[in-house]
Protein backbone atom coordinates (compact mmCIF):
# COMPACT_ATOMS: atom_id res chain seq x y z
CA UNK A 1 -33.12 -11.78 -2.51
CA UNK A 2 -29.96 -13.29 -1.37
CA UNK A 3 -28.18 -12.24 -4.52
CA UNK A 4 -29.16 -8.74 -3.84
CA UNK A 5 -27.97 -8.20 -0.53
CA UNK A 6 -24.52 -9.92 -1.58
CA UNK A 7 -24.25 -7.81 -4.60
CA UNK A 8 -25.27 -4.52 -2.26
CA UNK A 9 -22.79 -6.19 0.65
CA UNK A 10 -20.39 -6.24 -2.22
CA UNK A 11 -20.81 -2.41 -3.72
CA UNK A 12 -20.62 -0.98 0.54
CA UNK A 13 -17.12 -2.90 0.61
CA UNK A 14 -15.90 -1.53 -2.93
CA UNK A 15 -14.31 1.65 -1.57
CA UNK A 16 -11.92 -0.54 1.50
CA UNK A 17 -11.64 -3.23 -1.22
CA UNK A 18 -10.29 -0.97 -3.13
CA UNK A 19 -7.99 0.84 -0.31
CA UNK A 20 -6.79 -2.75 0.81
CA UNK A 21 -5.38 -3.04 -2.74
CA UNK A 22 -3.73 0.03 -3.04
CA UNK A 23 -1.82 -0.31 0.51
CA UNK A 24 -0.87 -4.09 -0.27
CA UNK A 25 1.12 -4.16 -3.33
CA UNK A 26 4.38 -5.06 -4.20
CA UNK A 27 5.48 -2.65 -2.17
CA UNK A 28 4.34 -4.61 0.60
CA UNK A 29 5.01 -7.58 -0.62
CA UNK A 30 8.70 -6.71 -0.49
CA UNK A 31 8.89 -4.93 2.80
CA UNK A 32 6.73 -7.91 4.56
CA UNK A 33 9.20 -10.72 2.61
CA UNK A 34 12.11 -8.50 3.71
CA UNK A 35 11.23 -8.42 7.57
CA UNK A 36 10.62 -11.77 7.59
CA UNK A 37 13.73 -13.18 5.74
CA UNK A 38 15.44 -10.86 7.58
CA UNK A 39 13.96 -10.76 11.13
CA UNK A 40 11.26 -13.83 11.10
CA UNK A 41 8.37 -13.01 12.88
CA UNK A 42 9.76 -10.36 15.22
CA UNK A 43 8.33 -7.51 13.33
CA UNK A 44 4.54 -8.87 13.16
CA UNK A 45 3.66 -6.52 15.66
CA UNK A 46 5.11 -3.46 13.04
CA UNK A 47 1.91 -4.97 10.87
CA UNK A 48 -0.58 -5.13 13.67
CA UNK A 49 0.33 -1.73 14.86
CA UNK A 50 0.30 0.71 11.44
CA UNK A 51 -2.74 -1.91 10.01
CA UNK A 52 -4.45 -0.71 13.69
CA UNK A 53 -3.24 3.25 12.76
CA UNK A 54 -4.44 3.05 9.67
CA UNK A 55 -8.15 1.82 9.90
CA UNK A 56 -8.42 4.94 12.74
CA UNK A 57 -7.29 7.53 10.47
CA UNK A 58 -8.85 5.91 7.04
CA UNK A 59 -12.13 6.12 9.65
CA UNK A 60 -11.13 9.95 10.45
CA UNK A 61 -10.60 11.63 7.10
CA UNK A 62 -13.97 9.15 5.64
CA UNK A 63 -15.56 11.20 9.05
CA UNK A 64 -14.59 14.61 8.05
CA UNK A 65 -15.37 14.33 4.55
CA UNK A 66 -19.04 13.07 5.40
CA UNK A 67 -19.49 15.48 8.30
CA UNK A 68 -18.40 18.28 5.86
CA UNK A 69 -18.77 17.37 2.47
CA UNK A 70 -15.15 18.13 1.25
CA UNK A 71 -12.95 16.64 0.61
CA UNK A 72 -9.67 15.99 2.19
CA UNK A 73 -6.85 17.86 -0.57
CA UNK A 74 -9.97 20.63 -0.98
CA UNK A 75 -9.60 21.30 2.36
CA UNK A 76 -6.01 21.49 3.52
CA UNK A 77 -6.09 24.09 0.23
CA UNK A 78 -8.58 26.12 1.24
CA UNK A 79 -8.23 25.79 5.03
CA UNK A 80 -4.55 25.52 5.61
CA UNK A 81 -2.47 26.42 2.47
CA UNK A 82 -2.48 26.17 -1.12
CA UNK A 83 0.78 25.67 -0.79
CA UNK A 84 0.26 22.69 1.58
CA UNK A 85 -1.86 20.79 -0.76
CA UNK A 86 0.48 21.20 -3.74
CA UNK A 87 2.88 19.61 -1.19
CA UNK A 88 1.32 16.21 -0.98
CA UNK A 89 0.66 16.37 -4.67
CA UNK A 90 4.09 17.11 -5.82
CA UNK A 91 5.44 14.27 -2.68
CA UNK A 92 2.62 11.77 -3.03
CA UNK A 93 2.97 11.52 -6.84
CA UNK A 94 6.75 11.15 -6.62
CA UNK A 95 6.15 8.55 -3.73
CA UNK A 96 3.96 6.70 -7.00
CA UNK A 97 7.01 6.99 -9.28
CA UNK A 98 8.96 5.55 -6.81
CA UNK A 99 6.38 2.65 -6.26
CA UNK A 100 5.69 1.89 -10.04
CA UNK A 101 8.80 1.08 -10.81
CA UNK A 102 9.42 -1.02 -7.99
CA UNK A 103 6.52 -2.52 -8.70
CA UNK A 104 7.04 -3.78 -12.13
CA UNK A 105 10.96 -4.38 -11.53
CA UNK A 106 9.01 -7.47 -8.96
CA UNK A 107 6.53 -8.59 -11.02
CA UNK A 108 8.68 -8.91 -14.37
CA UNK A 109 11.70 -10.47 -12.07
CA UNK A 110 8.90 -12.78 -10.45
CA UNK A 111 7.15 -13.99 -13.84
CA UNK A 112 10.53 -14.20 -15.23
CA UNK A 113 11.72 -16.62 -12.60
CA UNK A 114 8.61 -18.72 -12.49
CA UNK A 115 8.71 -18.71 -16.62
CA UNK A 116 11.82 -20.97 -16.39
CA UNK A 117 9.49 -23.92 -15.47
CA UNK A 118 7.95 -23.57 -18.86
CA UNK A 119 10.81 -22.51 -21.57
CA UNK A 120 14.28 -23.27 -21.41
CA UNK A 121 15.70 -19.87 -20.42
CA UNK A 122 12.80 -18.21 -19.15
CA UNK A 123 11.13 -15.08 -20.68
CA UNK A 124 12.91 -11.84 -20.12
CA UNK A 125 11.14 -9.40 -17.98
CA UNK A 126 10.70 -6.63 -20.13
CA UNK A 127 8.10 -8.84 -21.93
CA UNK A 128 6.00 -9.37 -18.27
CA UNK A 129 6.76 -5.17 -17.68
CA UNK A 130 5.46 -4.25 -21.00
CA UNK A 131 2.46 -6.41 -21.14
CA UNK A 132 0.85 -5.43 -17.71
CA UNK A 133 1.71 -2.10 -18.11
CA UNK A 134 -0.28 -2.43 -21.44
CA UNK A 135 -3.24 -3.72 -19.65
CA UNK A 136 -3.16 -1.56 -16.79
CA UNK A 137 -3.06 1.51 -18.73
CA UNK A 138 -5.73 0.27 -21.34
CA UNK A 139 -7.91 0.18 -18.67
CA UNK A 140 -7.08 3.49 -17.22
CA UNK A 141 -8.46 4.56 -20.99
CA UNK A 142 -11.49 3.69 -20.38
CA UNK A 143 -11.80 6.62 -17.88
CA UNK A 144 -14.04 5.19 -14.83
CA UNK A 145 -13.57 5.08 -10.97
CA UNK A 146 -16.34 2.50 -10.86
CA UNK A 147 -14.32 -0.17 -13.50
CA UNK A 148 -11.53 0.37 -11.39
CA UNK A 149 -13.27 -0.87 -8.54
CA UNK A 150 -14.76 -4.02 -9.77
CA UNK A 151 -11.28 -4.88 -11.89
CA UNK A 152 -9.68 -4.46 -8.10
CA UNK A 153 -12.02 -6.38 -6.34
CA UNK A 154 -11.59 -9.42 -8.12
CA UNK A 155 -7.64 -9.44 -8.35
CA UNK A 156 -7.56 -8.50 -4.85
CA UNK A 157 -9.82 -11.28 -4.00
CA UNK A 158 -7.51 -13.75 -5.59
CA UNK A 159 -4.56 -12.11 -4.04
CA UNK A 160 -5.91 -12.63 -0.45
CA UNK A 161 -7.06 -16.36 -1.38
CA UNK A 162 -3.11 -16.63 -2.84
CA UNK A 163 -1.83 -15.68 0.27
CA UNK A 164 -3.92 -16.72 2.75
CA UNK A 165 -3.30 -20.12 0.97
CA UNK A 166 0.35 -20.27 1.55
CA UNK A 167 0.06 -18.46 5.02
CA UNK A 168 -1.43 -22.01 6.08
CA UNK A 169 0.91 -24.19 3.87
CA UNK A 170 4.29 -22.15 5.59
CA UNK A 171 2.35 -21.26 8.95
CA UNK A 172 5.48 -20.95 11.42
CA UNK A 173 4.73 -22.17 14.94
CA UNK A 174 2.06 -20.23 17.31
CA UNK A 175 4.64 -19.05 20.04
CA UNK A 176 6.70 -17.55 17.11
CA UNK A 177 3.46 -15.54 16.20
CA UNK A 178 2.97 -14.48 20.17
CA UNK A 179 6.36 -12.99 20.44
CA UNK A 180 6.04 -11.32 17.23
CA UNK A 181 3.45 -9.27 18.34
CA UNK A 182 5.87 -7.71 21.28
CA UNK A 183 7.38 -4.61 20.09
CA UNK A 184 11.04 -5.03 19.14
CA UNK A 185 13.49 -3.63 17.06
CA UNK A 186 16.17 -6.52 15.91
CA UNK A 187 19.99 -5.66 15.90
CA UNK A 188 20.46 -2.84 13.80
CA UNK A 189 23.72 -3.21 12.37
CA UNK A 190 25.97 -0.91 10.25
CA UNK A 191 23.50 0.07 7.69
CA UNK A 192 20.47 0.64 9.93
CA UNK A 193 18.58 -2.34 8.05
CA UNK A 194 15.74 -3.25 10.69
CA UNK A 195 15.03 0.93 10.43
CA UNK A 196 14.83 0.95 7.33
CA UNK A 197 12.61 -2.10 6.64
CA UNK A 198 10.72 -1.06 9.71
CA UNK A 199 10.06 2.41 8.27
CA UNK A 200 8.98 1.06 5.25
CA UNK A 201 6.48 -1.47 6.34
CA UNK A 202 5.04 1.20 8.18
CA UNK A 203 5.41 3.48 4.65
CA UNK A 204 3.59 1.02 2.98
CA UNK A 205 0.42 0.46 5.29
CA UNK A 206 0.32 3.99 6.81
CA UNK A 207 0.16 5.79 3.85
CA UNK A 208 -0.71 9.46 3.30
CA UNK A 209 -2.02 9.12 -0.19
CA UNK A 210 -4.40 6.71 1.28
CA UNK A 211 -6.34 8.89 3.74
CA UNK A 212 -5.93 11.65 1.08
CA UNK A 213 -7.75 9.30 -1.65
CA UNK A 214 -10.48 7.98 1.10
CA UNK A 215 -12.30 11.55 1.29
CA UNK A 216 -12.32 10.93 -2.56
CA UNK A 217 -14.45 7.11 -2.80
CA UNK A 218 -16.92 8.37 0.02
CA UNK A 219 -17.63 11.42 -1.78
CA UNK A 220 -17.79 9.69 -5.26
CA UNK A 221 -20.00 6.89 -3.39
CA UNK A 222 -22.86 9.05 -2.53
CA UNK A 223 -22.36 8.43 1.34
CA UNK A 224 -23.91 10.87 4.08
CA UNK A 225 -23.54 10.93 7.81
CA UNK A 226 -26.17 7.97 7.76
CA UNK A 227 -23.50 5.59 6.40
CA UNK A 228 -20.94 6.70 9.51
CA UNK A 229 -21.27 3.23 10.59
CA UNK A 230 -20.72 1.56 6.97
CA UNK A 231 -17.86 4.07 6.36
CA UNK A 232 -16.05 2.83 10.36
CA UNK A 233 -17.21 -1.11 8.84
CA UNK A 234 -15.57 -0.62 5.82
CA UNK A 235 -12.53 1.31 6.93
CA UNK A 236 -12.22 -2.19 10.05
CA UNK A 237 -12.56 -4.50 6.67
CA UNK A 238 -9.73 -2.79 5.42
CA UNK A 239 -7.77 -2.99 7.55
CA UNK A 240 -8.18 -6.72 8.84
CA UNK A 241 -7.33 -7.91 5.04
CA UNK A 242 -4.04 -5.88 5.42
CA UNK A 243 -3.22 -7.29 8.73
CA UNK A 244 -3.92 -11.25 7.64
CA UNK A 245 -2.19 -10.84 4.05
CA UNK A 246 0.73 -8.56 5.47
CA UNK A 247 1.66 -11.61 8.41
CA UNK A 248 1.53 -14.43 5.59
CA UNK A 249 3.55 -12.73 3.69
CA UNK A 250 5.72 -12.28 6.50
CA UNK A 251 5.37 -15.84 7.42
CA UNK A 252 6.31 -17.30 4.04
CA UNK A 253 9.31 -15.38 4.41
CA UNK A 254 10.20 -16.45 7.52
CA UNK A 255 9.50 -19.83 7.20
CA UNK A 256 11.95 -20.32 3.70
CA UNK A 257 14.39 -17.52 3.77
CA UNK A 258 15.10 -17.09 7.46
CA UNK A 259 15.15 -20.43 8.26
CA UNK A 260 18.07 -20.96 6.09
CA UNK A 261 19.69 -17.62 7.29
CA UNK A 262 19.63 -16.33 3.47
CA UNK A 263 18.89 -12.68 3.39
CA UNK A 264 16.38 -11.47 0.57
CA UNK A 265 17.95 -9.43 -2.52
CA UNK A 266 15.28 -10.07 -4.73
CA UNK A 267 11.89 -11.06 -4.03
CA UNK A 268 12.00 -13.72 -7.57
CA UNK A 269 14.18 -15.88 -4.64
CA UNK A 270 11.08 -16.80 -2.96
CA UNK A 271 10.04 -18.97 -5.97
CA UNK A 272 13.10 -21.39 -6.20
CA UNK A 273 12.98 -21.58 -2.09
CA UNK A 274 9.46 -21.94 -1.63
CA UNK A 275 9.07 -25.26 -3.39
CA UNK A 276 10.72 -27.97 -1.14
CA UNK A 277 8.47 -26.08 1.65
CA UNK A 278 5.15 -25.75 -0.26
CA UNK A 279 5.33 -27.84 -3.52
CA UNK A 280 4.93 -26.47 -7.50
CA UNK A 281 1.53 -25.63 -6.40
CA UNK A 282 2.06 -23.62 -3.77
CA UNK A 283 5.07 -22.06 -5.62
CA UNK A 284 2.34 -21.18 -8.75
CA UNK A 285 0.14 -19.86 -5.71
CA UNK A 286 2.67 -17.22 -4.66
CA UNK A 287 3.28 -16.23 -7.83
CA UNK A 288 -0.08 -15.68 -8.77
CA UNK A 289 -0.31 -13.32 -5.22
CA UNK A 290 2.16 -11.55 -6.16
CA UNK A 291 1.25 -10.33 -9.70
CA UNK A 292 -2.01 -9.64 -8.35
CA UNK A 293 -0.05 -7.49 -5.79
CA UNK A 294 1.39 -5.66 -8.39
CA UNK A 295 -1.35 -4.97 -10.48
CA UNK A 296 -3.95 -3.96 -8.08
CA UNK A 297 -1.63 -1.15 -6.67
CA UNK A 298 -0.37 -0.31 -9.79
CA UNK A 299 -3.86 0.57 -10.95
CA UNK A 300 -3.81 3.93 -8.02
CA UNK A 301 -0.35 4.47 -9.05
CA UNK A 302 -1.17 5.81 -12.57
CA UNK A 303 -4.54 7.31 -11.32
CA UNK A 304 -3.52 8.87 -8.19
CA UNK A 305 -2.02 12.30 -9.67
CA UNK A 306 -5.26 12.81 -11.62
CA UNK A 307 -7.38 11.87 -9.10
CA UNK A 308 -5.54 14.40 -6.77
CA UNK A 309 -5.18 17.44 -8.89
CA UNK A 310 -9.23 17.24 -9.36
CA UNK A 311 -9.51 17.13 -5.70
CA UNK A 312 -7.08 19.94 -5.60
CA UNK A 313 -9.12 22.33 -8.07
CA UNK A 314 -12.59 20.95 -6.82
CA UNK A 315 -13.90 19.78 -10.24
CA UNK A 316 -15.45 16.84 -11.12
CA UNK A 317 -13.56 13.92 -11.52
CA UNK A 318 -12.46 12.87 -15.02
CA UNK A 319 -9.57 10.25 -15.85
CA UNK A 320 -10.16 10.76 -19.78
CA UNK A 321 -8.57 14.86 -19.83
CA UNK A 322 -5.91 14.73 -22.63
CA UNK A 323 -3.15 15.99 -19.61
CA UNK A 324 -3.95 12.68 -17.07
CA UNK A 325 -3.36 10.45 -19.97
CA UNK A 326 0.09 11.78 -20.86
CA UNK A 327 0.86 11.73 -16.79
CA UNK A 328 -0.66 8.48 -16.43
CA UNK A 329 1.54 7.05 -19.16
CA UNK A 330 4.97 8.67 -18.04
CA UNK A 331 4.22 6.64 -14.83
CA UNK A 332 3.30 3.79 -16.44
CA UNK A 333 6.42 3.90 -18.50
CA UNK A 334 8.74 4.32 -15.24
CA UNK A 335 7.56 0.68 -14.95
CA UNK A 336 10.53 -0.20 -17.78
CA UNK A 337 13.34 1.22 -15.61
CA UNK A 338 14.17 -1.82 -13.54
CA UNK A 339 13.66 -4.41 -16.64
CA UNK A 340 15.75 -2.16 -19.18
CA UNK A 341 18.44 -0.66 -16.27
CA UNK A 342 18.90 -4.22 -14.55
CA UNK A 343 18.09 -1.82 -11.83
CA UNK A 344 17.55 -3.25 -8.03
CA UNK A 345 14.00 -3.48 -7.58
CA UNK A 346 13.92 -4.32 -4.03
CA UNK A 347 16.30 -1.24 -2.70
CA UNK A 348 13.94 1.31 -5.14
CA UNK A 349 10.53 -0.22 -3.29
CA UNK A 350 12.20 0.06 0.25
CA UNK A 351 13.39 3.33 -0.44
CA UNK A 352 10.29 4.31 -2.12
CA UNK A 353 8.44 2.85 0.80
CA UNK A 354 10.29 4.83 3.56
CA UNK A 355 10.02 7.87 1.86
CA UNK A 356 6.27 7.68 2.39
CA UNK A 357 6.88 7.71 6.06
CA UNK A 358 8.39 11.01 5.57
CA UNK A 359 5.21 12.15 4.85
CA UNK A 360 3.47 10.79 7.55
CA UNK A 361 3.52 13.83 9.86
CA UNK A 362 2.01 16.37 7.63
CA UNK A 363 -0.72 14.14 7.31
CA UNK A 364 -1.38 13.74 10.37
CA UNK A 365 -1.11 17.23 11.61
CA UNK A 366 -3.36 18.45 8.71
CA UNK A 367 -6.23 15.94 9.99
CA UNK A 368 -5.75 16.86 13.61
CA UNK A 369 -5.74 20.99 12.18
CA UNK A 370 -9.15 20.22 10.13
CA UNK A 371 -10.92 18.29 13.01
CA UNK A 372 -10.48 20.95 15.10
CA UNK A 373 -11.97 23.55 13.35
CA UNK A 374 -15.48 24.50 15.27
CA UNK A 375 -16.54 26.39 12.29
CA UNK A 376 -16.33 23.44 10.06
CA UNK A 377 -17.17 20.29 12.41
CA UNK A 378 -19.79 21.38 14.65
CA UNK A 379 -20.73 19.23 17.68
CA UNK A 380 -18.77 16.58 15.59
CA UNK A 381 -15.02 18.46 16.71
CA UNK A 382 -12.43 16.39 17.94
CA UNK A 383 -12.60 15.45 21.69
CA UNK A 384 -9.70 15.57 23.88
CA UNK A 385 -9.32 12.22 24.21
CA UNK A 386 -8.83 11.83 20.05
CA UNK A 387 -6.83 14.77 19.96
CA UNK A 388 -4.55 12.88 22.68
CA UNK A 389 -4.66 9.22 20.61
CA UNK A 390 -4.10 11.31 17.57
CA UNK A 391 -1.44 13.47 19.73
CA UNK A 392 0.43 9.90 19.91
CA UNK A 393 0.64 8.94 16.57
CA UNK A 394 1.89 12.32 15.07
CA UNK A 395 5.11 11.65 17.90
CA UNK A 396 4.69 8.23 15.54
CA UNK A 397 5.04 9.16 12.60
CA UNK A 398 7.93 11.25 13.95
CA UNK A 399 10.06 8.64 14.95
CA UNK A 400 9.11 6.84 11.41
CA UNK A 401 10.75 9.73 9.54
CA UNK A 402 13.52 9.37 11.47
CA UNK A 403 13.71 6.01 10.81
CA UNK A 404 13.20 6.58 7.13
CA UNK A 405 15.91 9.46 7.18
CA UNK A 406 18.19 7.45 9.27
CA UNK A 407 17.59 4.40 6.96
CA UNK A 408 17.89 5.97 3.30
CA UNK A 409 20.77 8.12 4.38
CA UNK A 410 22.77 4.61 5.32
CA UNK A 411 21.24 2.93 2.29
CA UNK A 412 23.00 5.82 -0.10
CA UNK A 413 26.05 6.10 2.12
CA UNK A 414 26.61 2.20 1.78
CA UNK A 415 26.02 2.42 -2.17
């Protein structure tokens, strides 16, 4: 009996399981390392703030897809514009490009770093690239949502234990914590750093092509109005595990890198720096985190353009058409850039990052636009008092564009 209700525990989680490791990849591996390297723990309250945005609106677009039965991209086409949805499918899939090659410019640079304990001159990244891209599209092969979900709950599960793990090993002091949860934006300087890093922590957690994607797993799970308080349990799980992995991140950062007053170029520094503070252990911890990282949100990456242009043209869902394999594997590929081009891995996922926060407002206005619609939502239409909290983070995501904008125009300026 107990076995059951575990297992059943386990299948109601899959879908925020499965949104917890899209949102905390690489991509916010870097951003998190970068703010707290760069700032300490000043920033924590960026985490607590878009982790706190996001579980509302994951909750709201879950909400309108079970009140309505469609499905978010379905409905901004057929309800707003065609030409809206095509926007977030031609943005959101760049946004992916972006993020898969930062992701596997990390991991390679990380394995490759952490390899040198084991052979002479380490083993070059393009050999870690090639081989979990491999995997990771293998799987995709294999054509099923549900495998998906059970490969990402277990990596994400060791991810959080990784994490979590070192959190308590480099756990900076409590008041440091306290203040970090007081909003604050650090010094600038020239290049509009703390915007940019701030823009893309928030690019990472408050993503669009999450909410888009969550009308998508509580359709595909079966789940009616009855399971509106699973769907706000789930969406809360969510976002907790992004909160607690996002600040020990943050906090191994802050506790190696800004201590010493080095500023992170290259996420593979954390290894050598990480030791005298957490042992070979704890350094073969992080490591194992990280790739984790990488792989559970490069699993979306390759499946998110597939998964949207089905939602776009209302068919059934099917990862095995001839056209979604080429598409996944010319995303896949883009994972070879940073390995081959000796690109910078860490200004591609910040930039990458940010742009997602330029995003952010047309999401947010389409939701608020859909809720709102008597015809659709019933006695279930947005009440004032949402339209005002949701009123607040549209002005949000505003200022995060501008952030973005103000932060990848510096970034390019400076190159």
């Amino acid at each position: 009996m107990l076995l059951v209700k575990t297992k059943q525990l386990l299948k109601s989680l899959l879908p925020g399981i499965f949104l917890f490791g899209f949102t905390v990849g690489t991509g916010s591996v870097t951003a998190m390392a970068k703010a707290g390297a760069d700032y300490g723990m000043s920033l924590l309250w960026t985490i607590f703030l878009s982790c706190s945005i996001t579980v509302f609106l994951i909750n709201l677009f879950g909400k309108y897809t079970l009140v309505t039965g469609e499905t978010t991209l379905a409905a901004i086409k057929k309800r707003i514009h065609p030409a809206a949805a095509m926007f977030f499918v031609v943005t959101l899939t760049a946004n992916v490009c972006g993020s898969s090659i930062g992701v596997m410019g990390i991991v390679s640079d990380v394995c490759y770093e952490w390899s040198k304990n084991f052979v002479a001159e380490g083993i070059q990244p393009i050999y870690f690239a090639g081989f979990f891209i491999s995997i990771i599209y293998l799987i995709f092969l294999q054509g099923s949502t549900q495998l998906f979900e059970k490969i990402l709950a277990v990596i994400v599960g060791i991810m959080a234990i990784c994490f979590l793990i070192n959190f308590f090993l480099l756990m900076p002091p409590l008041i440091e914590l306290a203040n970090g949860m007081i909003p604050n934006i650090p010094e600038t300087g020239k290049n509009n750093s703390a915007f940019l890093v701030i823009a893309s922590m928030v690019g990472t957690t408050v993503f669009s092509g999450l909410f888009i994607l969550r009308s998508t797993l509580v359709k595909e799970a079966g789940w009616t109005m009855e399971d509106l308080n699973l769907q706000k349990k789930d969406a809360l799980f969510s976002g907790f595990l992004m909160f607690i992995v996002g600040a020990a991140i943050m906090a191994a950062a802050a506790g190696t890198l800004h201590t010493k007053g080095v500023t992170l170029t290259k996420v593979s520094e954390l290894i050598g720096l990480l030791e005298p503070f957490a042992g070979a252990l704890g350094v073969a911890i992080f490591t194992i985190g990280l790739v984790a990282a990488g792989v559970s949100s490069q699993f979306p990456n390759v499946a998110l353009l597939p998964w949207m242009l089905d939602d776009y043209y209302e068919r059934k869902g099917d990862l095995t058409r001839f056209n979604y394999r080429i598409f996944a594997l010319i995303i896949s590929v883009l994972g070879l850039v940073v390995p081959i081009f000796k690109a910078k891995p860490i200004a591609i996922m910040l930039l990458s990052q940010a742009f997602g926060a330029l995003i952010l407002p047309a999401t947010v206005a389409s939701i608020i636009y859909l809720g709102n619609e008597s015809s659709q939502m019933k006695e279930h239409k947005f009440s004032l008092g949402l339209n005002l909290i949701l009123g607040a983070i549209f002005l949000f995501a505003i200022l995060m564009s501008y952030m973005s904008y103000t932060g990848i125009f510096a970034t390019f300026k400076s190159l």
